[in-house]
PDB file of N, CA and C in Angstrom:
ATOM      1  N   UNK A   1      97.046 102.529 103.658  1.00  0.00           N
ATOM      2  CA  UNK A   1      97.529 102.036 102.393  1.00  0.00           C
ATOM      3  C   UNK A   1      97.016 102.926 101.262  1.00  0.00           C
ATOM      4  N   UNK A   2      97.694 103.596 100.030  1.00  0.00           N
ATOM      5  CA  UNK A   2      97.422 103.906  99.368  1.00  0.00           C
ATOM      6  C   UNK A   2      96.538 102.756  98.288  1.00  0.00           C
ATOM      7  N   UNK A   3      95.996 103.911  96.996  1.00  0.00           N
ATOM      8  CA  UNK A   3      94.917 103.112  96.060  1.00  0.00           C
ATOM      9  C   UNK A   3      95.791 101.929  95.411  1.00  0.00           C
ATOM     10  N   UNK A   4      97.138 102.393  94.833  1.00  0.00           N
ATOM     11  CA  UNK A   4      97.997 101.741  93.769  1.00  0.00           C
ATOM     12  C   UNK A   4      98.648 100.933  94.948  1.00  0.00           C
ATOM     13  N   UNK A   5      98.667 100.165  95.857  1.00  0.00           N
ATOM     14  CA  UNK A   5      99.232  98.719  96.182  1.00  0.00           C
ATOM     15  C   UNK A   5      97.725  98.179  96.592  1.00  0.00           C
ATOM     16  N   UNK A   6      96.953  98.820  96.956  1.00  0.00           N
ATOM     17  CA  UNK A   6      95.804  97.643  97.210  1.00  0.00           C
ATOM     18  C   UNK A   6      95.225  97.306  95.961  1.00  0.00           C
ATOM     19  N   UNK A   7      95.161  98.029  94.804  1.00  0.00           N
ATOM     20  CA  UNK A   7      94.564  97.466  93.944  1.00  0.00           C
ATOM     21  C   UNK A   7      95.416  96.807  93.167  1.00  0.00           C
ATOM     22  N   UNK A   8      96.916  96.762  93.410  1.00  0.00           N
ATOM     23  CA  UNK A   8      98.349  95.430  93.201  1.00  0.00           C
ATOM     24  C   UNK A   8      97.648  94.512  93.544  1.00  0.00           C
ATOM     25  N   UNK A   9      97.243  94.903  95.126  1.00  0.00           N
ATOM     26  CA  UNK A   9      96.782  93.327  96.124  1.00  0.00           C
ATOM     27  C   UNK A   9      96.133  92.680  95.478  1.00  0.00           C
ATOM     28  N   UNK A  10      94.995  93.556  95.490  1.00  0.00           N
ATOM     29  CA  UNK A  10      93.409  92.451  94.722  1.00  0.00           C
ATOM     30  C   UNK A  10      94.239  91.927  93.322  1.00  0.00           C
ATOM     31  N   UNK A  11      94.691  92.859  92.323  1.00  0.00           N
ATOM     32  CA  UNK A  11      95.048  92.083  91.078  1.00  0.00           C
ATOM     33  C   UNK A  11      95.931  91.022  91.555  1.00  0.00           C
ATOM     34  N   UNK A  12      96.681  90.649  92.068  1.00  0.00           N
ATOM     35  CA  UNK A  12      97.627  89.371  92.907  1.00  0.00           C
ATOM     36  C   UNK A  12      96.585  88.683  93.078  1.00  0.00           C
ATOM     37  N   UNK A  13      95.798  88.806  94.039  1.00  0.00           N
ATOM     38  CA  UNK A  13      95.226  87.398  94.202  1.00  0.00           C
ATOM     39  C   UNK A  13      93.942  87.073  93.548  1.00  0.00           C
ATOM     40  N   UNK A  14      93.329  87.964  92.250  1.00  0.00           N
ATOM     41  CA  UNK A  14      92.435  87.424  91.491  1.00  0.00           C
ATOM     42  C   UNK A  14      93.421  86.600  90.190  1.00  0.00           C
ATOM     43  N   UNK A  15      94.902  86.634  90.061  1.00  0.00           N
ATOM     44  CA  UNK A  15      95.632  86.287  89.581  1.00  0.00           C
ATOM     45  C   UNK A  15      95.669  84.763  89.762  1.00  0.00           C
ATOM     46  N   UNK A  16      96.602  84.793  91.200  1.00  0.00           N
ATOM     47  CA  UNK A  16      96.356  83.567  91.812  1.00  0.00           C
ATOM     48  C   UNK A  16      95.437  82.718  92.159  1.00  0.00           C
ATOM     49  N   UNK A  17      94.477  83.688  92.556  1.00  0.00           N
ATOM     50  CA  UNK A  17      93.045  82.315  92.609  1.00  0.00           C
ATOM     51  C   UNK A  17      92.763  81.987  91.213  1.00  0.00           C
ATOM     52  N   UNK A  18      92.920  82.279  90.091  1.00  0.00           N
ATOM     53  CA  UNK A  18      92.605  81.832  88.683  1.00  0.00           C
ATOM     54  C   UNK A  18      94.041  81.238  88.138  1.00  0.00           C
ATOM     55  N   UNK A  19      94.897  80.743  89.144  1.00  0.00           N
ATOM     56  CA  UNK A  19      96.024  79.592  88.756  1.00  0.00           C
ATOM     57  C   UNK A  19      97.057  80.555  87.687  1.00  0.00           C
ATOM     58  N   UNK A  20      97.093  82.028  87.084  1.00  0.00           N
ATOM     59  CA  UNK A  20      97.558  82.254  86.240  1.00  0.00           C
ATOM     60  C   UNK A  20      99.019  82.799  87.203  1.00  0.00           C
ATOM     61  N   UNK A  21     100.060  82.688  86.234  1.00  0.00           N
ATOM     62  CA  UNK A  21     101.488  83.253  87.076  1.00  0.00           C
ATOM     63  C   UNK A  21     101.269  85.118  87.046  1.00  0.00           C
ATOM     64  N   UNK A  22     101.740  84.843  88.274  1.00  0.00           N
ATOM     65  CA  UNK A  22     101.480  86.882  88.075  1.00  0.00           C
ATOM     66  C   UNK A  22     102.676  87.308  87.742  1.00  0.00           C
ATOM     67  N   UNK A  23     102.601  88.742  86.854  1.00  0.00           N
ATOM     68  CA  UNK A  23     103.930  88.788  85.942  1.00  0.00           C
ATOM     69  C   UNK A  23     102.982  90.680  85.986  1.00  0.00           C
ATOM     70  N   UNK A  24     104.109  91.296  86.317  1.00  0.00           N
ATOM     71  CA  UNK A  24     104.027  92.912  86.629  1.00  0.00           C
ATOM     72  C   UNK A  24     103.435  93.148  85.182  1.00  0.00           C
ATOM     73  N   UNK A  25     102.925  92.846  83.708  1.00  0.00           N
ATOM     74  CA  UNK A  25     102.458  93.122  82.808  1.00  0.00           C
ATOM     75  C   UNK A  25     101.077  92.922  83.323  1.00  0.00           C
ATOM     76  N   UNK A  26     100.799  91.583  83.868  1.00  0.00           N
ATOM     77  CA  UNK A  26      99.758  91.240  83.732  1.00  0.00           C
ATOM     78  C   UNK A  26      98.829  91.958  84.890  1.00  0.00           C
ATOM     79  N   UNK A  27      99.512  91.960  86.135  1.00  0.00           N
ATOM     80  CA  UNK A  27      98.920  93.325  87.221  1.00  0.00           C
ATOM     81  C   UNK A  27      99.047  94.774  86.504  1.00  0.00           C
ATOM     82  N   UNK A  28      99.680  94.551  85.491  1.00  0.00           N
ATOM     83  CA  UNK A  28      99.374  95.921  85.096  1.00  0.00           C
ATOM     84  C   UNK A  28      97.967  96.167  84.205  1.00  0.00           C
ATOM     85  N   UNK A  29      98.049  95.260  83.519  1.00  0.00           N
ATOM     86  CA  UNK A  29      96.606  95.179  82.757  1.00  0.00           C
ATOM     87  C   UNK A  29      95.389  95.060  83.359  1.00  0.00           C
ATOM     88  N   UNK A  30      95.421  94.169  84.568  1.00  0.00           N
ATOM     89  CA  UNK A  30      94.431  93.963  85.294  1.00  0.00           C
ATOM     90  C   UNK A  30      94.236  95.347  85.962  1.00  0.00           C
ATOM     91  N   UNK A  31      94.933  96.263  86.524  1.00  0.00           N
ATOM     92  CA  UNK A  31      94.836  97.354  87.465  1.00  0.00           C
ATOM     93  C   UNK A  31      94.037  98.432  86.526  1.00  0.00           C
ATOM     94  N   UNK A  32      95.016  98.418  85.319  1.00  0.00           N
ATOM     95  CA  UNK A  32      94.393  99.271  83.906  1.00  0.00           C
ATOM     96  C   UNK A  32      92.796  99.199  83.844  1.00  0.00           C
ATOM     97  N   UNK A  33      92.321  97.821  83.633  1.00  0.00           N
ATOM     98  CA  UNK A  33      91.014  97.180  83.023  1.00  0.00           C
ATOM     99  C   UNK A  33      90.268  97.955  84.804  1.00  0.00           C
ATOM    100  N   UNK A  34      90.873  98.014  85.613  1.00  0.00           N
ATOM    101  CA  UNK A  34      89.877  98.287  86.702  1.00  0.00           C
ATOM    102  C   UNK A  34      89.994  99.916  86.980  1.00  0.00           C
ATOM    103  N   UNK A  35      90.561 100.490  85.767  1.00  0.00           N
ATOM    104  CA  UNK A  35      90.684 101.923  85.884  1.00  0.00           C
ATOM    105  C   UNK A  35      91.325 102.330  86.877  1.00  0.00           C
ATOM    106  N   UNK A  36      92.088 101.589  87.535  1.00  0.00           N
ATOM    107  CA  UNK A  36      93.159 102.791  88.931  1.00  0.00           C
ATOM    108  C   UNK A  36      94.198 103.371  88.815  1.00  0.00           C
ATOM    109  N   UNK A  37      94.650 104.139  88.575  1.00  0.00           N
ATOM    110  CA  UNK A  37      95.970 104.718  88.448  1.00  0.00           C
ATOM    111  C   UNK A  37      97.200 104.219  90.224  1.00  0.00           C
ATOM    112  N   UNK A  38      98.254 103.731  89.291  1.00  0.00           N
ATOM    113  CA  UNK A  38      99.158 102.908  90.027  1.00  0.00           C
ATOM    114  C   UNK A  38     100.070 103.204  89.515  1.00  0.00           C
ATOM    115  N   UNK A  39     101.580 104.041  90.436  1.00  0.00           N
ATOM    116  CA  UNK A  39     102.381 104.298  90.053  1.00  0.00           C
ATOM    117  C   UNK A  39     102.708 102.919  89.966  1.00  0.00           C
ATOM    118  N   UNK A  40     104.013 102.620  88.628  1.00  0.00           N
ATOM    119  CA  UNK A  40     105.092 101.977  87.767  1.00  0.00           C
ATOM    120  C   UNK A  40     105.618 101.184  88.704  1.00  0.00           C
ATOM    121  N   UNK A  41     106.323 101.260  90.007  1.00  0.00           N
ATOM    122  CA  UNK A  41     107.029 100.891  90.765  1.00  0.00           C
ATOM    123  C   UNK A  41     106.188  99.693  91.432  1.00  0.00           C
ATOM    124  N   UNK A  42     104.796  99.613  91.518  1.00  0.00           N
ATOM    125  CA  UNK A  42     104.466  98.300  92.529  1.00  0.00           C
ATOM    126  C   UNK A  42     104.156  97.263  92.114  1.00  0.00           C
ATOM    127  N   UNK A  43     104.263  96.967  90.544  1.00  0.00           N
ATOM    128  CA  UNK A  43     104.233  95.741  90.096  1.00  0.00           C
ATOM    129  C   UNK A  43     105.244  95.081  90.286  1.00  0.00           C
ATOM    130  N   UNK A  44     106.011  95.851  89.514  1.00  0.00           N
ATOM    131  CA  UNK A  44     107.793  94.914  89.738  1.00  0.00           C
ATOM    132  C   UNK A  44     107.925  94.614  90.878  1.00  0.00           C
ATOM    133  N   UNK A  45     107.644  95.527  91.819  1.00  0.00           N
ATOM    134  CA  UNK A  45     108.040  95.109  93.488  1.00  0.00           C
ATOM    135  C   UNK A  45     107.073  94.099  94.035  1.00  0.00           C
ATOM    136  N   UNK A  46     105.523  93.915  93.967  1.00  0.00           N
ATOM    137  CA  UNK A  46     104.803  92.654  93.933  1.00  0.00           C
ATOM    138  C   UNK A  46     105.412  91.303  93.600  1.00  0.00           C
ATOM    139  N   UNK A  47     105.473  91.396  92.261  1.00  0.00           N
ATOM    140  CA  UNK A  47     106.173  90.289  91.539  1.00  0.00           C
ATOM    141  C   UNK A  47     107.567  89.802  92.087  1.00  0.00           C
ATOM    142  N   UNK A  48     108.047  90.535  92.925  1.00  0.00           N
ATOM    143  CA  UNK A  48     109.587  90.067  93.063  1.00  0.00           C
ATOM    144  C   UNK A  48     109.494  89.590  94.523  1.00  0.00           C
ATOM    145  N   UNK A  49     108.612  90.400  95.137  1.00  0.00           N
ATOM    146  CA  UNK A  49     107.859  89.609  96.846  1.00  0.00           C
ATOM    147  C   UNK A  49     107.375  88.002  96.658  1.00  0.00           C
ATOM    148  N   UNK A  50     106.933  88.123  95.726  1.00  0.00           N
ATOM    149  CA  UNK A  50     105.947  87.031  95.025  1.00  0.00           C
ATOM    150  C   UNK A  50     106.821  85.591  94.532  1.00  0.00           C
ATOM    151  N   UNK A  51     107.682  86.072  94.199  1.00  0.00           N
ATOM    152  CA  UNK A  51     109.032  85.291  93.414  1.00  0.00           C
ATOM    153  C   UNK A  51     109.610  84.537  94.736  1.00  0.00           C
ATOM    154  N   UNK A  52     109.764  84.898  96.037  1.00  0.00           N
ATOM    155  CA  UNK A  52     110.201  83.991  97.299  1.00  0.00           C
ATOM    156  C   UNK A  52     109.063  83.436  98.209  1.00  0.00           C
ATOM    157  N   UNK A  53     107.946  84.301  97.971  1.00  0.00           N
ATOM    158  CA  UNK A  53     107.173  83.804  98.791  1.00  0.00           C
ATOM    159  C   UNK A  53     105.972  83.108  98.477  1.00  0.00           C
ATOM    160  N   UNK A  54     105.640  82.701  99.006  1.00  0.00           N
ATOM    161  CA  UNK A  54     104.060  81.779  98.560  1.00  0.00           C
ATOM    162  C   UNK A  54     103.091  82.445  99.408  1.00  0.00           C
ATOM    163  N   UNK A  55     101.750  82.972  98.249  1.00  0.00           N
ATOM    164  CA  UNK A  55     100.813  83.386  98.245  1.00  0.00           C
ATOM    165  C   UNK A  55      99.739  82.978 100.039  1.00  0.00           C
ATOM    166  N   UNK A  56      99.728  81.303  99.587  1.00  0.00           N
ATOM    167  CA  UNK A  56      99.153  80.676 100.537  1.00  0.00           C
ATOM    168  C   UNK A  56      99.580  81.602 102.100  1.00  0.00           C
ATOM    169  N   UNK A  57     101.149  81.126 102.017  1.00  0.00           N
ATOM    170  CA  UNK A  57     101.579  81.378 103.512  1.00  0.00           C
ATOM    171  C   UNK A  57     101.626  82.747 103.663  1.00  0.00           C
ATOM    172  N   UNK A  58     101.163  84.172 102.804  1.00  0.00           N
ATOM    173  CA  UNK A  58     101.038  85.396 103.296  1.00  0.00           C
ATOM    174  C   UNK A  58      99.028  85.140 103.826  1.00  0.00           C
ATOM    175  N   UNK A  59      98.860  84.842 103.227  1.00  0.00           N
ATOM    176  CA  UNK A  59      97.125  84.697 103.169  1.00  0.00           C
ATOM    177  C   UNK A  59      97.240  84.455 104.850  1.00  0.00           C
ATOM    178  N   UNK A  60      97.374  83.008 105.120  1.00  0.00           N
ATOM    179  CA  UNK A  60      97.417  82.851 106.324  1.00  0.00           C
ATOM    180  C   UNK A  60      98.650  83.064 107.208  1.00  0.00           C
ATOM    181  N   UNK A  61      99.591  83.846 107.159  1.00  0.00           N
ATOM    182  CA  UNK A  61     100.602  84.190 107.971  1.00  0.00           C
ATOM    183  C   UNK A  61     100.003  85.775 108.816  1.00  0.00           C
ATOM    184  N   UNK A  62      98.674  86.296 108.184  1.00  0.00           N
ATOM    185  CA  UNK A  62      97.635  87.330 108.741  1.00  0.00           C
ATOM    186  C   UNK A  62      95.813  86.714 109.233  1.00  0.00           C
ATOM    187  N   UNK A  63      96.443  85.421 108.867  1.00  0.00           N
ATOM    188  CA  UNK A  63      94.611  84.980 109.750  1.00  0.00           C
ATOM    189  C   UNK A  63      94.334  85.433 110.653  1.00  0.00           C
ATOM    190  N   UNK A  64      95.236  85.161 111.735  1.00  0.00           N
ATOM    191  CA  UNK A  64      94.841  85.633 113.439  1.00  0.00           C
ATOM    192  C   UNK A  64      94.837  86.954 113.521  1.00  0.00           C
ATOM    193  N   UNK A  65      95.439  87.908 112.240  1.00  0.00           N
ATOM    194  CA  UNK A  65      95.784  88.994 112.901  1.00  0.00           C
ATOM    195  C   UNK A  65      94.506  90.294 112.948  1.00  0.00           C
ATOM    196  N   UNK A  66      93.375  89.520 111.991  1.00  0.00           N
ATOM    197  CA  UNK A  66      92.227  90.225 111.828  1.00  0.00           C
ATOM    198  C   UNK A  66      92.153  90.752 110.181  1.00  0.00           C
ATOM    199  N   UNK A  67      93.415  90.759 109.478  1.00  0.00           N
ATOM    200  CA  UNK A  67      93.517  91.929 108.097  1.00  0.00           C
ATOM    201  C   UNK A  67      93.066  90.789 107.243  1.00  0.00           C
ATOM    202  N   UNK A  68      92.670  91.426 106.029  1.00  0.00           N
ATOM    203  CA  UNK A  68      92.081  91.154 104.893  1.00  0.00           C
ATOM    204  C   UNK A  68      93.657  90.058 103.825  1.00  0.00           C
ATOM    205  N   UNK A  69      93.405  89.481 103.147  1.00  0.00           N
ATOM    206  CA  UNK A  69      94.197  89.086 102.226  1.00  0.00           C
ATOM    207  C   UNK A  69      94.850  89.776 101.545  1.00  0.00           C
ATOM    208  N   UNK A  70      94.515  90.728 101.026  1.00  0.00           N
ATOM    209  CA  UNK A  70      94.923  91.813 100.470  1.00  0.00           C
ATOM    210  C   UNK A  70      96.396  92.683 101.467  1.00  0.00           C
ATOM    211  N   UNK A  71      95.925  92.628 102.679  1.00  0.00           N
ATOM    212  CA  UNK A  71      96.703  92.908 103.536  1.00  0.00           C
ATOM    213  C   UNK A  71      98.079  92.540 103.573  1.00  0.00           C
ATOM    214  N   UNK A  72      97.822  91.421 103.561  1.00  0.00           N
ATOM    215  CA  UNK A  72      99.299  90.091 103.992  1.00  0.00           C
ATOM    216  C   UNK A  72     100.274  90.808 102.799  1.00  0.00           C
ATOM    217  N   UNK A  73      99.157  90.585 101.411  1.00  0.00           N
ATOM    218  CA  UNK A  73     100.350  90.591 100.204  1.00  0.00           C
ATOM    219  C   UNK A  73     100.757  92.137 100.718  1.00  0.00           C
ATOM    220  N   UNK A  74      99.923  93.254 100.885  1.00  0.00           N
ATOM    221  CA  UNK A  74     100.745  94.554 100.392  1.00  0.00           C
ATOM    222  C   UNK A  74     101.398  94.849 101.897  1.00  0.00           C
ATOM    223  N   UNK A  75     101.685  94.127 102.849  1.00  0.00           N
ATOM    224  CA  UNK A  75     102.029  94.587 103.963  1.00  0.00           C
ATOM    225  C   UNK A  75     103.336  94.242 104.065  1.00  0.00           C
ATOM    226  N   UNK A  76     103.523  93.003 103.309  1.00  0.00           N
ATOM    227  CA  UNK A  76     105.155  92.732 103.263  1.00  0.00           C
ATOM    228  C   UNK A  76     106.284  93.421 102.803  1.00  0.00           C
ATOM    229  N   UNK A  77     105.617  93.658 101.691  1.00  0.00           N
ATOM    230  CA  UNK A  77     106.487  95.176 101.032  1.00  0.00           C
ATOM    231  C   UNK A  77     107.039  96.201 101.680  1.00  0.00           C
ATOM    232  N   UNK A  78     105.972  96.607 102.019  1.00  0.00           N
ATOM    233  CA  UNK A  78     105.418  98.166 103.108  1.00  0.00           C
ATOM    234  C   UNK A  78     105.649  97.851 104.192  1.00  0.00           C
ATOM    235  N   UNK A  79     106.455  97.127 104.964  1.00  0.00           N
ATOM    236  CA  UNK A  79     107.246  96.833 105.675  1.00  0.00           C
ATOM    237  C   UNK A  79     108.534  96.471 106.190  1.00  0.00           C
ATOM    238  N   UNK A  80     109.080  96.047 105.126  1.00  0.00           N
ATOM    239  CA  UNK A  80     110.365  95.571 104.977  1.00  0.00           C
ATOM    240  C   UNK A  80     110.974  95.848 104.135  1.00  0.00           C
ATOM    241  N   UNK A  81     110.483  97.017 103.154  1.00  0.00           N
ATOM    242  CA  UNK A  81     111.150  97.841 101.688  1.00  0.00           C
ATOM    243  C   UNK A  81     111.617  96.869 100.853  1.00  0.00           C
ATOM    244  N   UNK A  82     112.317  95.752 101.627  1.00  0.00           N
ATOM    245  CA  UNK A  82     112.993  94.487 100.318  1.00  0.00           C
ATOM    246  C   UNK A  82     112.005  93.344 100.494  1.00  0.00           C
ATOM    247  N   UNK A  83     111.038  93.481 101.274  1.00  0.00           N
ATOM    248  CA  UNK A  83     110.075  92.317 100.932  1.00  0.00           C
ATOM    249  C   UNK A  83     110.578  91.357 101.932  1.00  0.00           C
ATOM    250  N   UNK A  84     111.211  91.698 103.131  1.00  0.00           N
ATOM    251  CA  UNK A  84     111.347  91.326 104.511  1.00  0.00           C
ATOM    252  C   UNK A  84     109.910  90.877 105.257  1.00  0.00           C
ATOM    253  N   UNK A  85     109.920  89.642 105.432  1.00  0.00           N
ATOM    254  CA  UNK A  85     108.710  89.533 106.172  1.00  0.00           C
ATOM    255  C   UNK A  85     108.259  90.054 107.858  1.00  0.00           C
ATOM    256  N   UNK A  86     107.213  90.285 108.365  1.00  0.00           N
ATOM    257  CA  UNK A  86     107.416  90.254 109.673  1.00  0.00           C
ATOM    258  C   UNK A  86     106.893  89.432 110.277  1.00  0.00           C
ATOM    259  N   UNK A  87     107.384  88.707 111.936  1.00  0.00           N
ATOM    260  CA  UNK A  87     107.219  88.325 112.124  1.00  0.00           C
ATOM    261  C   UNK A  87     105.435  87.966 112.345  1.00  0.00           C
ATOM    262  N   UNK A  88     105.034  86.749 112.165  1.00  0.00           N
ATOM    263  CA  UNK A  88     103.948  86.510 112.394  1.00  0.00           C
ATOM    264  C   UNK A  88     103.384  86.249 113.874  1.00  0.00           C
ATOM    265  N   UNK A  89     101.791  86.658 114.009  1.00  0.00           N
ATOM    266  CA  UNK A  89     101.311  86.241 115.533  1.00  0.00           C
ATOM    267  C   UNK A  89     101.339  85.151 115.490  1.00  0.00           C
ATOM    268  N   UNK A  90     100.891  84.392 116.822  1.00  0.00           N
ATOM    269  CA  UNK A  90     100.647  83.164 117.026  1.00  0.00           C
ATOM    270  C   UNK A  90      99.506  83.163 116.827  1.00  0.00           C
ATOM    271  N   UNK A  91      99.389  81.783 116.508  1.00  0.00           N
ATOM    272  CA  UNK A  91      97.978  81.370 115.856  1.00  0.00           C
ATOM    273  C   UNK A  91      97.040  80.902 117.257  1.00  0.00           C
ATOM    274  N   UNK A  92      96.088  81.560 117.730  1.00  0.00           N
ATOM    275  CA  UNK A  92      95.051  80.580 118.572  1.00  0.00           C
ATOM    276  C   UNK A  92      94.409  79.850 118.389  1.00  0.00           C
ATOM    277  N   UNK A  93      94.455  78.428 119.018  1.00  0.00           N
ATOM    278  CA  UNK A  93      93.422  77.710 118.714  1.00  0.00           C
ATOM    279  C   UNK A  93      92.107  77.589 119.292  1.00  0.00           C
ATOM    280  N   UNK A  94      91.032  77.188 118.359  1.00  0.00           N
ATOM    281  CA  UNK A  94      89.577  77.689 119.033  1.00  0.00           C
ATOM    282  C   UNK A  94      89.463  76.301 119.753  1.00  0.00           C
ATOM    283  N   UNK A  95      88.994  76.175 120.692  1.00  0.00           N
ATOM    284  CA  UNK A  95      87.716  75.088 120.971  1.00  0.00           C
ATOM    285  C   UNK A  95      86.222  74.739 120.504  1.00  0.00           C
ATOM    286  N   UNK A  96      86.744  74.139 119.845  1.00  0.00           N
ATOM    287  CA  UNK A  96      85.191  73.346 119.719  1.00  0.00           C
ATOM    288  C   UNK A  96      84.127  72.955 120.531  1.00  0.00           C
ATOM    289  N   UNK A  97      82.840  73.770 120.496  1.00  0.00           N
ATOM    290  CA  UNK A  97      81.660  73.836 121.226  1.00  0.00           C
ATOM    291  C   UNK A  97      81.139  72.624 121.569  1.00  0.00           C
ATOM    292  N   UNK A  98      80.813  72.270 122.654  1.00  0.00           N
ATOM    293  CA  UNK A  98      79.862  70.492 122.626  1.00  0.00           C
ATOM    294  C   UNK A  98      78.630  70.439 121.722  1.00  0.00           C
ATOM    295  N   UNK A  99      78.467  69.859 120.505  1.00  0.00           N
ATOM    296  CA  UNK A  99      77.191  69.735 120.243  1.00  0.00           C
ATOM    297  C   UNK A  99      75.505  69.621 120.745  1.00  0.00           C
ATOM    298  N   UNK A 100      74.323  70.596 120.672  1.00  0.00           N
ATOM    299  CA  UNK A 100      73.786  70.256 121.313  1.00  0.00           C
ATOM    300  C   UNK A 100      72.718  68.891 121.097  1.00  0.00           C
ATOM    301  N   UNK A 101      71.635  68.116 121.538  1.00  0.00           N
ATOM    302  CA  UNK A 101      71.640  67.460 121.066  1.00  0.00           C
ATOM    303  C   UNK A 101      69.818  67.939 120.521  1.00  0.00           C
ATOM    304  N   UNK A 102      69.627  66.856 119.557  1.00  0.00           N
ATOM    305  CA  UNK A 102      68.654  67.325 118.935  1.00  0.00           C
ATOM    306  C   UNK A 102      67.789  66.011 118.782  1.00  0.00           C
ATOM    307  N   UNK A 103      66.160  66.729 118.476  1.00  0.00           N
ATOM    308  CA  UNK A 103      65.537  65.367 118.314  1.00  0.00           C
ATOM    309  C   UNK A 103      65.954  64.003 117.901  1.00  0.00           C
ATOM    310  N   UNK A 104      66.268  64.811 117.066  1.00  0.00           N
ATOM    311  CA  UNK A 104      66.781  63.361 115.641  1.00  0.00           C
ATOM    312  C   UNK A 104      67.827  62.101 116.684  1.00  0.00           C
ATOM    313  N   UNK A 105      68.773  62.746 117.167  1.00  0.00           N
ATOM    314  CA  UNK A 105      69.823  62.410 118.074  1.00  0.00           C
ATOM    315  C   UNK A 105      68.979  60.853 119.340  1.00  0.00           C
ATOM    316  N   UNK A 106      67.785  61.605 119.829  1.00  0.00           N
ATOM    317  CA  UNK A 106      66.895  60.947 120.739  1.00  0.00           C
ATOM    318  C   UNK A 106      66.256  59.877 120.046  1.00  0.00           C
ATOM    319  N   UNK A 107      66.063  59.470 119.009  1.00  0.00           N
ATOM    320  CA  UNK A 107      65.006  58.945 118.181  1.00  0.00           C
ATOM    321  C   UNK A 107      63.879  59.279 118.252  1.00  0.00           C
ATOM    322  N   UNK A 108      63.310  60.579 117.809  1.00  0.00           N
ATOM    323  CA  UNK A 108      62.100  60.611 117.853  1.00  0.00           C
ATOM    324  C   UNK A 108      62.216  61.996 117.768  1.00  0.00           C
ATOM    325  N   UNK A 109      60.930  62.727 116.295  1.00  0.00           N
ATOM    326  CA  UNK A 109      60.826  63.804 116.512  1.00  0.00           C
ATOM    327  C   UNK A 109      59.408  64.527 116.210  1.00  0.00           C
ATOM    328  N   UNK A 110      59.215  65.492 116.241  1.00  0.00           N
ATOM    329  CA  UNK A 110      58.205  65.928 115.942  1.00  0.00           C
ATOM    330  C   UNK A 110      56.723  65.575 114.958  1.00  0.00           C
ATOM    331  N   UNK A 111      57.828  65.330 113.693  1.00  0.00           N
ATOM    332  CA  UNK A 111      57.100  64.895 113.035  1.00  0.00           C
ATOM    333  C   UNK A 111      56.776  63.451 112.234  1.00  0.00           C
ATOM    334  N   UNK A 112      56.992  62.652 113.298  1.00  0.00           N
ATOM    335  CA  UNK A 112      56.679  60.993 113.414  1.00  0.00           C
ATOM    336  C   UNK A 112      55.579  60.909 113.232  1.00  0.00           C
TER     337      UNK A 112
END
């Protein structure tokens, strides 16, 4: 991945985690304020990925897959040129470990 969509990414979702609507001005300012040079073209194209899809379901539509958040958002793009999604893995589910048990559990511990 080049510098100018990952630092789209991060401005997207310090956007979104602070509830504000992301709007290609405002990734632009944010990218500005963090000094990166970002060609013109990946805001508008963010913002318009952004416009069908929900944030949430890119976040976790890459849980299983190992990549970063950042990932999900700039991978959709950079994949599908029109912001085509790809298909997602299947999700595994973990098992839950048996608890072991502990003093407390027995009534009685150490320091009675």
């Amino acid at each position: 991945m080049a510098a100018g969509d990952v630092a789209i990414s991060y401005a997207c979702l310090i956007l979104y985690d602070d509830g504000i609507p992301i709007t290609a001005e405002k990734l632009n300012t944010l990218v500005k304020a963090a000094n990166v040079h970002v060609e013109p073209y990946w805001a508008p194209l963010f913002v318009k990925l952004l416009e069908k899809r929900n944030v949430d379901d890119l976040i976790l539509s890459c849980a299983s897959g190992g990549g970063g958040a950042a990932v999900a958002v700039a991978a959709a793009p950079a994949a599908g040129g029109g912001g085509a999604p790809a298909a997602a893995a299947p999700v595994e589910e973990k098992k839950e470990e048996p608890k072991e048990e502990s003093d407390d559990d027995m009534g009685f511990s150490l320091f009675d």
